[in-house]
Each structure stands twice: as C-alpha cells, then as structure tokens.
Protein backbone atom coordinates (compact mmCIF):
# COMPACT_ATOMS: atom_id res chain seq x y z
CA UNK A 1 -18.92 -79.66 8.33
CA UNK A 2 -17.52 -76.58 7.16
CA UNK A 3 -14.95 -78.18 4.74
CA UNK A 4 -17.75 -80.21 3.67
CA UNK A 5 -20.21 -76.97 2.71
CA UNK A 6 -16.95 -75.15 1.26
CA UNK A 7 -16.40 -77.95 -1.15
CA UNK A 8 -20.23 -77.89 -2.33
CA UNK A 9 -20.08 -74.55 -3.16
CA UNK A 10 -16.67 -74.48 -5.05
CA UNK A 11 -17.99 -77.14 -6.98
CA UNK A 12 -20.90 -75.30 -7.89
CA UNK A 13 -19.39 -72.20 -8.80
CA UNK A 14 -17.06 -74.20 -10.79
CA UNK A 15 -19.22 -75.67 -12.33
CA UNK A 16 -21.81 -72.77 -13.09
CA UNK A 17 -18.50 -71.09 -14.58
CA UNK A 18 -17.74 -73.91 -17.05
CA UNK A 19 -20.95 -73.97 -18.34
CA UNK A 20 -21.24 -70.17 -19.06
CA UNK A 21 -18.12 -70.44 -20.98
CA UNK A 22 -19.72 -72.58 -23.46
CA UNK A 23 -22.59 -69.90 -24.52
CA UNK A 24 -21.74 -68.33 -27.69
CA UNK A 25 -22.01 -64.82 -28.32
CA UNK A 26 -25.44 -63.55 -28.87
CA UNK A 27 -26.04 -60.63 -31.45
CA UNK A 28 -27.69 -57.60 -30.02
CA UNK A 29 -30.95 -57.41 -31.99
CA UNK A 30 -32.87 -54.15 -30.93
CA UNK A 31 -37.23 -55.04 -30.71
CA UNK A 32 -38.81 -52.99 -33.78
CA UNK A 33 -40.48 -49.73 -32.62
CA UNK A 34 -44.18 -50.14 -31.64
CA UNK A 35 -46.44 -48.52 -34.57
CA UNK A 36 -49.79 -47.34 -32.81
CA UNK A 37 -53.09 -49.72 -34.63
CA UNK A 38 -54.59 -46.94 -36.42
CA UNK A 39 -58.82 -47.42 -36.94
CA UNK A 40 -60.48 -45.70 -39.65
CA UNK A 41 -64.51 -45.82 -39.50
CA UNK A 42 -64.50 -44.39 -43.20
CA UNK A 43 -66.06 -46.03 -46.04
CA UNK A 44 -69.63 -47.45 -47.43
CA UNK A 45 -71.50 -50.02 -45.91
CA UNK A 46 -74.70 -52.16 -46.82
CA UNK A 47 -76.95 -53.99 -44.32
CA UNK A 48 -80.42 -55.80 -43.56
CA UNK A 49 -82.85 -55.51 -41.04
CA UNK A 50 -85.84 -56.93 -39.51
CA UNK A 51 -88.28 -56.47 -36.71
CA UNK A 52 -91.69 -55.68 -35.66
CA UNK A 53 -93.48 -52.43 -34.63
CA UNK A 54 -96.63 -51.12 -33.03
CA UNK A 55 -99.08 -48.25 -33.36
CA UNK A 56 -101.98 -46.60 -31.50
CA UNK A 57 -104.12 -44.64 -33.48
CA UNK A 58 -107.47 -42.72 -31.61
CA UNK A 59 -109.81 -40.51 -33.88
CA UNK A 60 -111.76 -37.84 -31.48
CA UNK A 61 -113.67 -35.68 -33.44
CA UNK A 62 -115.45 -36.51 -36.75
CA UNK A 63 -116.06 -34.14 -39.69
CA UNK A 64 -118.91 -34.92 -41.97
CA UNK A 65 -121.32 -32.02 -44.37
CA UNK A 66 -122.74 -30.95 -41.01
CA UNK A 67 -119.26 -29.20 -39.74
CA UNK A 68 -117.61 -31.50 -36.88
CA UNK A 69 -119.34 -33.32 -34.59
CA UNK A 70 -117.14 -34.23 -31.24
CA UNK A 71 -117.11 -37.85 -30.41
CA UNK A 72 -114.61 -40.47 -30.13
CA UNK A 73 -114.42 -42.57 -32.98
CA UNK A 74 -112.48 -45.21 -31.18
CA UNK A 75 -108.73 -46.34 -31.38
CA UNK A 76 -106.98 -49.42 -32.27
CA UNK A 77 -103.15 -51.00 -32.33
CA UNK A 78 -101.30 -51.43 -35.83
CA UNK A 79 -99.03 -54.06 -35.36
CA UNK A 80 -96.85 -56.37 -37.44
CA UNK A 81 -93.50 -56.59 -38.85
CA UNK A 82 -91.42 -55.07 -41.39
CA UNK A 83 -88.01 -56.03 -43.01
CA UNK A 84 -85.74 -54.22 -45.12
CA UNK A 85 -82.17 -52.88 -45.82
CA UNK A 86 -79.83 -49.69 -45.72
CA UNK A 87 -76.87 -48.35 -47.22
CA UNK A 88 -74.30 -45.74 -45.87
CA UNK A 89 -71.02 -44.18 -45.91
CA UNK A 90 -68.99 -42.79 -42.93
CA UNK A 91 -65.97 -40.73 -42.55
CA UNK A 92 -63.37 -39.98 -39.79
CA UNK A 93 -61.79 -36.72 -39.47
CA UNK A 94 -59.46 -36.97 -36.55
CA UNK A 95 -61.65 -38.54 -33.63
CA UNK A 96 -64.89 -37.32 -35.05
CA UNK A 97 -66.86 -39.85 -37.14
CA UNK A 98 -69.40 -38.64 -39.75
CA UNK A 99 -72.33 -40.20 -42.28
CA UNK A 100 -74.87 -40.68 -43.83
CA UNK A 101 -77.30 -43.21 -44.32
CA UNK A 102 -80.35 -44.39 -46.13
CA UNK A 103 -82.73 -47.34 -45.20
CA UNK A 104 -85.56 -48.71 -46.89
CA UNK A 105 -88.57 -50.95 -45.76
CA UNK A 106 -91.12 -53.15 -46.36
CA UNK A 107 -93.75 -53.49 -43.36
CA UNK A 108 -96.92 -55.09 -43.18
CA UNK A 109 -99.01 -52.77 -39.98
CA UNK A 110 -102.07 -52.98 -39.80
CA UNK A 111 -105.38 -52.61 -37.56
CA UNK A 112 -109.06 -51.60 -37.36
CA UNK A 113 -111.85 -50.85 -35.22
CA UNK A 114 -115.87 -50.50 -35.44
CA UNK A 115 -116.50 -47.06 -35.58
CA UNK A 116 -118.51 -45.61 -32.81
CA UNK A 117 -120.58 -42.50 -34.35
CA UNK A 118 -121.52 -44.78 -37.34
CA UNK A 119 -121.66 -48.28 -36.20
CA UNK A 120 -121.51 -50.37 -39.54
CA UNK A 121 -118.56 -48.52 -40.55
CA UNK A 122 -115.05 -49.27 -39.30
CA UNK A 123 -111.38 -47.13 -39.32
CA UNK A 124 -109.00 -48.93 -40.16
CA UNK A 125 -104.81 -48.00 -40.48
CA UNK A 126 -102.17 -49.57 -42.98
CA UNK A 127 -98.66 -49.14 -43.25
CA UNK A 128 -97.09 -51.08 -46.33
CA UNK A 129 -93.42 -49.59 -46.68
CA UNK A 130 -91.68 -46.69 -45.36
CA UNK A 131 -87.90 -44.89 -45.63
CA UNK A 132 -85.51 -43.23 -43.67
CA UNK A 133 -83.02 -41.06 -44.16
CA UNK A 134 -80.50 -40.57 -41.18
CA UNK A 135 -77.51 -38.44 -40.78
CA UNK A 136 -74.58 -39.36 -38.00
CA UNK A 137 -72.23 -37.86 -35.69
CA UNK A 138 -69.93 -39.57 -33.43
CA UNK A 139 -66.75 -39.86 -31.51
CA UNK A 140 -64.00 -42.69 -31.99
CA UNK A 141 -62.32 -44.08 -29.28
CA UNK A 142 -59.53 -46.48 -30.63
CA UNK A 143 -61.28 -48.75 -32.27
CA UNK A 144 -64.85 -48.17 -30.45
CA UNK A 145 -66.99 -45.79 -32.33
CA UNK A 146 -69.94 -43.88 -30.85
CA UNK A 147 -72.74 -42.60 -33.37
C-alpha cells in the first residue's frame, strides 16, 4: 500500500512540475496609485417646489373712533397651496460648505370668519405670493453635505 501511495504522489508532483514549466513569464505590472474622489458642493443651482401650508389667525381686540374695545373678533385657518422655484449658489472651502439662496412663490391661502363684535361683517386673510431669501452653512463629509 505504501508503494502504491508513493507512486500517486510522484506522479502528481511530476506532473504539477511539468505543467508549471509551461507558464510563460509574466511582466510585473505595479496597480496605479489610488487618487482620493474629491467632492466639491460649489456652484449654482436652480430648482422647483410645491406644497401646501396652513395659518391661524385670531383678532382680540378691535379699534374703531371710540378707542379699542376688547373682544374677540374670532379666528380662522388659511390654508391652501403654493408652488414656486429657487435659485442658489454654494461654495466649499475645505470641509465647510457655504450659500446663498433665493426662492420665489406663488400661493393661493386663504380663509375667513363672521366677525363677532359686528355680525354682518367678516375678517378675512389672503396670501397670494411670497419670497425668501436664505443664507447656508454646512459641513461636508465626503460626498454627504450638511446645510
């Protein structure tokens, strides 16, 4: 049994050896360096928006030719929608991420309520556009930004 084993693994070896000999020589070809992915948040940007918005508005005291009289005039929601767009621009210095940005609207809020002190009357509250202007500071973490 042992000649048996011996002969197995003679062959093998031979045979492992003969095919190694046939390789060819491989060049040694170094990997390039890894260059780090650099993110820059700089530069403009234009967007749209959408969505909807409420408002509660409550009068409590009334002024008329009389001086003021106290009394709750009443309150009421303004609700509705609005859509609209903004422009911006960003920079990065080092990790710190700075802009600017200005955003425009059209809304349609709106509400009313029967007025309490003078009954035929009603108050009533309408929003048709409005406008921000926003400034930004954040922190950039690869290519995650914080503002």
């Amino acid at each position: 049994m042992k000649k048996v084993s011996l002969a197995i693994t003679i062959l093998v070896m031979s045979a492992g050896s003969a095919f190694s000999a046939d390789l060819g020589v491989r060049p040694y070809t170094k990997a390039p360096a890894m260059i780090p992915v650099v993110y820059d948040w700089s530069g403009f940007y234009i967007g749209i928006n959408g969505g909807g918005g409420s408002a509660r508005n409550c009068w409590d005291l009334v002024a008329d030719v009389f001086g003021d009289l106290p009394g709750a005039e009443g309150c009421h929601n303004a609700t509705g929608g609005t859509v609209g767009g903004q422009l911006g621009y960003r920079w990065q210095t080092g990790s710190w991420v700075w802009g600017i940005e200005g955003q425009g609207n059209w809304a349609d809020f709106s509400g009313s309520n029967t007025s309490r002190l003078f009954a035929p009357d009603f108050n009533r509250s309408r929003l048709d556009a409005f406008g921000l202007i926003t400034g930004q500071v954040g922190y950039a973490w690869n290519n995650a930004c914080s503002t």
